[in-house]
C-alpha atoms as a PDB file:
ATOM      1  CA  UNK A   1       6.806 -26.360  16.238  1.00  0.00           C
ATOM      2  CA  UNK A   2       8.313 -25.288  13.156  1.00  0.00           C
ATOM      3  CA  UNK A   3       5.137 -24.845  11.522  1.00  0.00           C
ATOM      4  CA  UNK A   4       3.429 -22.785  14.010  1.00  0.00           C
ATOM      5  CA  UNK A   5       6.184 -20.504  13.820  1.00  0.00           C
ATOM      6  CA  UNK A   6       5.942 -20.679   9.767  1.00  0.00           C
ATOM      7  CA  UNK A   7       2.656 -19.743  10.265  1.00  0.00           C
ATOM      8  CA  UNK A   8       2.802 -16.931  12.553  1.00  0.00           C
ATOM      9  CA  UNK A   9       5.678 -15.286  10.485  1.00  0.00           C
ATOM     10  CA  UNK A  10       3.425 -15.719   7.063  1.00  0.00           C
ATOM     11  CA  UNK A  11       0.497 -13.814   8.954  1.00  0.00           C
ATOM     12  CA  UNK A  12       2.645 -11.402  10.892  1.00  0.00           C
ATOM     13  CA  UNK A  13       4.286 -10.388   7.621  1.00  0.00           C
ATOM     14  CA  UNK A  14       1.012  -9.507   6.160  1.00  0.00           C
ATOM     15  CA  UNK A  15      -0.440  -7.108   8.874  1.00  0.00           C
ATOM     16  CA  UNK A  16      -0.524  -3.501   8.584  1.00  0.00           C
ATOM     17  CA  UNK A  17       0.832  -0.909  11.162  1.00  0.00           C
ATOM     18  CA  UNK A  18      -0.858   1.892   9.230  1.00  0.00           C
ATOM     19  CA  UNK A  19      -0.196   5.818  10.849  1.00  0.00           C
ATOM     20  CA  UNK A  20      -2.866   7.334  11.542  1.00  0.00           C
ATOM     21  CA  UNK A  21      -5.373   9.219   9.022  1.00  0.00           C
ATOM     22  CA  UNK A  22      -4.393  12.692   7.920  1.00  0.00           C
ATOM     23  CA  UNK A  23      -5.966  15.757   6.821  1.00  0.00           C
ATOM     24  CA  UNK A  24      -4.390  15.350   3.152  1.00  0.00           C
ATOM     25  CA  UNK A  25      -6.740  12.489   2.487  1.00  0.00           C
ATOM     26  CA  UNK A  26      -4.371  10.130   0.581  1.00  0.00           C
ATOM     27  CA  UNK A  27      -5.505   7.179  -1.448  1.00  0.00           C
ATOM     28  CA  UNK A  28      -3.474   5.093  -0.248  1.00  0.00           C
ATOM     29  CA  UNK A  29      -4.638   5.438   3.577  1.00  0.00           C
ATOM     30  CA  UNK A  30      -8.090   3.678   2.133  1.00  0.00           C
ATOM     31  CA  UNK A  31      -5.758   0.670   1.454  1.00  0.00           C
ATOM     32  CA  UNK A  32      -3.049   0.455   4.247  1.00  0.00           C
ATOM     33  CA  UNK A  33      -5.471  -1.805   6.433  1.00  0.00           C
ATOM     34  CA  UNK A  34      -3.972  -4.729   3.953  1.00  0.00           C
ATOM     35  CA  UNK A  35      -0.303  -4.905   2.230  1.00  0.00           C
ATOM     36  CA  UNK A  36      -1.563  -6.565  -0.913  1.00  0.00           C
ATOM     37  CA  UNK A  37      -4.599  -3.614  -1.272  1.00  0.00           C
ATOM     38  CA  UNK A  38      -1.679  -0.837  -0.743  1.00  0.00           C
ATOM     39  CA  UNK A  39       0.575  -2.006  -3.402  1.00  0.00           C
ATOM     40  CA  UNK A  40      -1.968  -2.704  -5.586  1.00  0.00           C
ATOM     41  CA  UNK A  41      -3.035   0.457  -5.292  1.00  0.00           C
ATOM     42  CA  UNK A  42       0.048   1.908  -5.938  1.00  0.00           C
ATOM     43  CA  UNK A  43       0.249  -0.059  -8.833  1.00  0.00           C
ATOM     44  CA  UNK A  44      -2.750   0.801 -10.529  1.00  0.00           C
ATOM     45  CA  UNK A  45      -2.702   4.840  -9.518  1.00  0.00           C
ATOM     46  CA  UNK A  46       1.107   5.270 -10.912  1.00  0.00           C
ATOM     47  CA  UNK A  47       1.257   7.683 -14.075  1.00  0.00           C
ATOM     48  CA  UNK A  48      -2.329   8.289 -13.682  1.00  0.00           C
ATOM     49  CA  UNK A  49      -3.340  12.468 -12.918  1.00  0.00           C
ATOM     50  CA  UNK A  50      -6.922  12.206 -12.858  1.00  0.00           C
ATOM     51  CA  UNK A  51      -7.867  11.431  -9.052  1.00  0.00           C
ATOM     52  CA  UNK A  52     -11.733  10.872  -9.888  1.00  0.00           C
ATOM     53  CA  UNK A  53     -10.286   8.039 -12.438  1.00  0.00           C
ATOM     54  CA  UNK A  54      -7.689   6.696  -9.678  1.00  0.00           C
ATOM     55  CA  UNK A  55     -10.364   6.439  -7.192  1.00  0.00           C
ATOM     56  CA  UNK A  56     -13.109   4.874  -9.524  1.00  0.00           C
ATOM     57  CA  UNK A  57     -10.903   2.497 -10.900  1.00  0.00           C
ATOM     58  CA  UNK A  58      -9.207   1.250  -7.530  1.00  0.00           C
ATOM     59  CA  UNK A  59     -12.415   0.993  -5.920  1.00  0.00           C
ATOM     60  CA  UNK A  60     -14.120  -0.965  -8.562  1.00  0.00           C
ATOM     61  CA  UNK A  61     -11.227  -3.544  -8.990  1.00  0.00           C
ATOM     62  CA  UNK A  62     -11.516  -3.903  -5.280  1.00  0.00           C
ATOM     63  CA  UNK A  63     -15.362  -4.106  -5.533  1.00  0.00           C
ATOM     64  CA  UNK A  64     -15.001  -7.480  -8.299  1.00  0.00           C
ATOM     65  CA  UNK A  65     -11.575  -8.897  -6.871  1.00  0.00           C
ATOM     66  CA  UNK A  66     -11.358  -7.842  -3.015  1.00  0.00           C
ATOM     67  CA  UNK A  67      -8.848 -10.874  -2.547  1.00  0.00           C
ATOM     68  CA  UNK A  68      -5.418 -11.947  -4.427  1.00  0.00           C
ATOM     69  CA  UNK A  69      -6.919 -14.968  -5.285  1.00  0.00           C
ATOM     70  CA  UNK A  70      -9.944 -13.827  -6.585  1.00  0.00           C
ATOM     71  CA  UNK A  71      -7.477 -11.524  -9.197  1.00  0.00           C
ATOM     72  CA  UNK A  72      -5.514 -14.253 -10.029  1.00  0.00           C
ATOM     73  CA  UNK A  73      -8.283 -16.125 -11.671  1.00  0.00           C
ATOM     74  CA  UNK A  74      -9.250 -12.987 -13.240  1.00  0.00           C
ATOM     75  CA  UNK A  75     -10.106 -13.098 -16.861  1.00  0.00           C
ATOM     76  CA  UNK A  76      -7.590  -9.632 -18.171  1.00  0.00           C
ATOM     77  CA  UNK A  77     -10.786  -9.055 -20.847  1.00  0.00           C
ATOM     78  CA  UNK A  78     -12.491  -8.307 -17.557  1.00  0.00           C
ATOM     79  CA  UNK A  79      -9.802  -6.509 -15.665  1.00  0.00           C
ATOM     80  CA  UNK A  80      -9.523  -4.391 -19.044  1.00  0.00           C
ATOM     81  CA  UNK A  81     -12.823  -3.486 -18.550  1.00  0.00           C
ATOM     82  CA  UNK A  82     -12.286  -2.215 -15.062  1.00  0.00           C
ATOM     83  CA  UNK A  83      -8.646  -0.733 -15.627  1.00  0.00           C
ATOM     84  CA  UNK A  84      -8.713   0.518 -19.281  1.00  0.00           C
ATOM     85  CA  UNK A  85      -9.351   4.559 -18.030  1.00  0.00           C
ATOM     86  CA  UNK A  86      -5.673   3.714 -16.090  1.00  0.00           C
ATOM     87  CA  UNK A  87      -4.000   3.060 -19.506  1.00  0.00           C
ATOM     88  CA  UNK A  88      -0.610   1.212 -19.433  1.00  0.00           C
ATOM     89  CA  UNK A  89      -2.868  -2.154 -19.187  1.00  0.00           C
ATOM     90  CA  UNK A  90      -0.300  -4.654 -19.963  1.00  0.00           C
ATOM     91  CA  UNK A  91       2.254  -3.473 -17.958  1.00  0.00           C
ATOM     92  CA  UNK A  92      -0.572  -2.844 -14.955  1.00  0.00           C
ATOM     93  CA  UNK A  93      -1.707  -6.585 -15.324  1.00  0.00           C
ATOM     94  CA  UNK A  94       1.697  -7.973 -14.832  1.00  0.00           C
ATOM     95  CA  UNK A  95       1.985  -5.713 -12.019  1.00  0.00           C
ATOM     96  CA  UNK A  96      -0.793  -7.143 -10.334  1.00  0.00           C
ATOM     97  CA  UNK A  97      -0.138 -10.614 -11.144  1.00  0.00           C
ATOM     98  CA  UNK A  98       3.238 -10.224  -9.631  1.00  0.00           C
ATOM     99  CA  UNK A  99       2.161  -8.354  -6.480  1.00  0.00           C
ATOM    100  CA  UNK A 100      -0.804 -11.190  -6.176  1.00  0.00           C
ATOM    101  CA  UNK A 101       0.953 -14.258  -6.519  1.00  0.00           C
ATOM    102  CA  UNK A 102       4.155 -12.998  -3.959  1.00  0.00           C
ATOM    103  CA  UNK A 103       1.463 -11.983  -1.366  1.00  0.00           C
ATOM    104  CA  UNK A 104       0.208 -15.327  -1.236  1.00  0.00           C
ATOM    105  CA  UNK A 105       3.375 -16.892  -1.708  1.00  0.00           C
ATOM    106  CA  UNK A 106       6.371 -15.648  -0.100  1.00  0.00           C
ATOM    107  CA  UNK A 107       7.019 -17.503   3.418  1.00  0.00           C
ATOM    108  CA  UNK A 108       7.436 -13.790   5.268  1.00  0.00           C
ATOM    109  CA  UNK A 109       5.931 -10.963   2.779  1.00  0.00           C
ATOM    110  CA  UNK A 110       8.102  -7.866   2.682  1.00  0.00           C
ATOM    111  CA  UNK A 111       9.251  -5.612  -0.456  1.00  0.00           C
ATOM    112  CA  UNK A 112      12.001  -4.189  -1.513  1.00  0.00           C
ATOM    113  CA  UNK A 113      13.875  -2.510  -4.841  1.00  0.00           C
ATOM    114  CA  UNK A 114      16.165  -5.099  -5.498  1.00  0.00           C
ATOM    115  CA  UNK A 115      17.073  -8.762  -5.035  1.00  0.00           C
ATOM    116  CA  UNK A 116      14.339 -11.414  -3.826  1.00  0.00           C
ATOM    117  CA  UNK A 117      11.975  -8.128  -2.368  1.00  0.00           C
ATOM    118  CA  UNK A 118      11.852  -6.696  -5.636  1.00  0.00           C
ATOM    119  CA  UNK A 119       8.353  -7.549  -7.468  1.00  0.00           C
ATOM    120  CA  UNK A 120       7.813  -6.130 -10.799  1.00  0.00           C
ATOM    121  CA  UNK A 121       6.176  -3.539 -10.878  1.00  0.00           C
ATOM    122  CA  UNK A 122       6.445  -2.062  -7.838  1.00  0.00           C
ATOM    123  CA  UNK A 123       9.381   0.996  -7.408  1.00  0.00           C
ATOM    124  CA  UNK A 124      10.271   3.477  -5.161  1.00  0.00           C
ATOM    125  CA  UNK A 125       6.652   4.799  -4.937  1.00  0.00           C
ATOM    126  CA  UNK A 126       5.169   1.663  -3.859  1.00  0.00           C
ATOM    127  CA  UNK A 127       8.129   0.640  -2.068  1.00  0.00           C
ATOM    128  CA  UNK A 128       7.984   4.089   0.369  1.00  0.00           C
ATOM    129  CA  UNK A 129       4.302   3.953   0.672  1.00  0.00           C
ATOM    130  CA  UNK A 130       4.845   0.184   1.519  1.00  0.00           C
ATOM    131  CA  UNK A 131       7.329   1.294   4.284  1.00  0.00           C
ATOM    132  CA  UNK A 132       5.176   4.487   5.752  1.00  0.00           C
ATOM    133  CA  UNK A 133       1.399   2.498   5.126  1.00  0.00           C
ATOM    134  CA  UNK A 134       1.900  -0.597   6.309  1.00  0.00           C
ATOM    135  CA  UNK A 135       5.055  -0.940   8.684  1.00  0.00           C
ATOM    136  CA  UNK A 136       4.057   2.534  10.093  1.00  0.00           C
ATOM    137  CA  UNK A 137       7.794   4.438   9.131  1.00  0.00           C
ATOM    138  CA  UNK A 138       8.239   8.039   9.659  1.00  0.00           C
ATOM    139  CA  UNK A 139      11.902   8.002  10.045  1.00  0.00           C
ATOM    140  CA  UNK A 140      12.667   8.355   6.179  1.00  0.00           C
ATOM    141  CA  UNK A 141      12.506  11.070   3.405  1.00  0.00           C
ATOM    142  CA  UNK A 142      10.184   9.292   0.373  1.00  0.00           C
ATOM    143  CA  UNK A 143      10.982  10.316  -2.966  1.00  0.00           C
ATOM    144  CA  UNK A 144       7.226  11.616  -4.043  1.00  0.00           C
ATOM    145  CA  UNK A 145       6.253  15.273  -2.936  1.00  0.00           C
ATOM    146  CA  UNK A 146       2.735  13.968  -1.940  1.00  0.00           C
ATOM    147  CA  UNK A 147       4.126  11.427   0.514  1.00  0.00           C
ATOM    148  CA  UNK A 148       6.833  13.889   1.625  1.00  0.00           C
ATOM    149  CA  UNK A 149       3.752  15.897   2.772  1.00  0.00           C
ATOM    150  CA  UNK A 150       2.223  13.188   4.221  1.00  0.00           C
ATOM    151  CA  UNK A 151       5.197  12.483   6.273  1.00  0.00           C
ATOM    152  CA  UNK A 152       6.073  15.941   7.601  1.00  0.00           C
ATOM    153  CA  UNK A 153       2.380  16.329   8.588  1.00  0.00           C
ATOM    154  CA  UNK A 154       2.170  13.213  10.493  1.00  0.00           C
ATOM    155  CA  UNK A 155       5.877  14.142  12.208  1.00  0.00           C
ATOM    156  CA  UNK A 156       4.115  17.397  13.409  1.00  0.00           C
ATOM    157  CA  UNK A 157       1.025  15.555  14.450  1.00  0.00           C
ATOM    158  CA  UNK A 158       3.303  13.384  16.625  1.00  0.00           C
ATOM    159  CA  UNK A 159       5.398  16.120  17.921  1.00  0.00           C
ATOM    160  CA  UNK A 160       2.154  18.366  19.221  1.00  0.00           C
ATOM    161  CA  UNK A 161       1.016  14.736  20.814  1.00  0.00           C
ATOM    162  CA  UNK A 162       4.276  14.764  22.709  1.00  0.00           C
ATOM    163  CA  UNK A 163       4.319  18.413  23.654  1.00  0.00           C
ATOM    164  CA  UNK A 164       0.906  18.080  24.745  1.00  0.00           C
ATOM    165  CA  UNK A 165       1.505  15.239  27.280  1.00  0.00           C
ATOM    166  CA  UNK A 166       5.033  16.829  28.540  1.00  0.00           C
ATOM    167  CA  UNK A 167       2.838  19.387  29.736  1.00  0.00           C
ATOM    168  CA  UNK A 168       1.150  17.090  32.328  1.00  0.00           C
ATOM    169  CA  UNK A 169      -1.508  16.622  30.315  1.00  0.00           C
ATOM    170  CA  UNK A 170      -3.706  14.491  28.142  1.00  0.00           C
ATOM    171  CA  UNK A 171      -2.306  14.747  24.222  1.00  0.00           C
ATOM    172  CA  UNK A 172      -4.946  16.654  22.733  1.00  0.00           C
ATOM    173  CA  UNK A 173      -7.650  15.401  20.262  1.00  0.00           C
END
């Protein structure tokens, strides 16, 4: 029926294909188990240097709203309390009310930069991590040095898999 298929195409849109972990220890491979924790993550580490205050922050917003529900009926006096080290508050709390309410509404989730993907607040950052932590995409150059390096190391994980099995054997560890 129609609405099995609805169905299936709402939760298949919001599974994660994430590559595997690396060595660079990226915040955003804590997240890429879920699409809306990625780009929410994205949105609240953007323009932010301090990775003690990234990680604190994420992880506590996480801690107090771990659905998109749950930070929809948010109070933003208590998000502010959690997010104020981040700066840019306003801005961040659109942001998340955008991401929030287009994960749990749109029929097949997917993002883009322009047209009906676009969602405020999220740019080319959140769009490449979006396209390398949860649909699993190697094939492209991102934009952002760090995820740049995160993509050439996983390419050259991938390649010593494959040059490890053409030799008749197992890949190695």
């Amino acid at each position: 029926s129609s609405g099995a298929q609805d169905w299936k195409s709402y939760v298949l849109s919001r599974m994660s294909t994430p590559p595997p972990a690396s060595a660079l220890d990226l915040m955003q491979e804590y997240y890429a188990h879920c699409p809306w924790r990625l780009l929410v993550s994205c949105v609240l580490m953007s323009r932010v240097s301090s990775h003690a205050t990234k990680s604190r922050c994420v992880a506590a917003f996480f801690e107090h709203y771990p659905t998109p529900s749950e930070a929809l009926d948010a109070e933003a006096r208590d998000l502010l309390a959690i997010l104020a080290p981040l700066g840019l508050f306003p801005n961040r709390l659109k942001s998340l009310v955008a991401v929030s309410e287009r994960f749990l509404e749109m029929p097949a989730f997917d993002v883009g930069l322009q047209g009906d993907l676009k969602i405020y607040g999220i740019g080319q950052f959140g769009f490449d991590s979006f396209q390398i932590f949860i649909r699993g995409r190697l094939d492209f150059q991102p934009g952002d040095r760090t995820l740049q390096a995160f993509v050439r190391w996983q390419q050259a994980q991938r390649r010593r898999e494959e040059a490890g099995r053409g030799r008749g054997g197992e890949a190695p560890p």
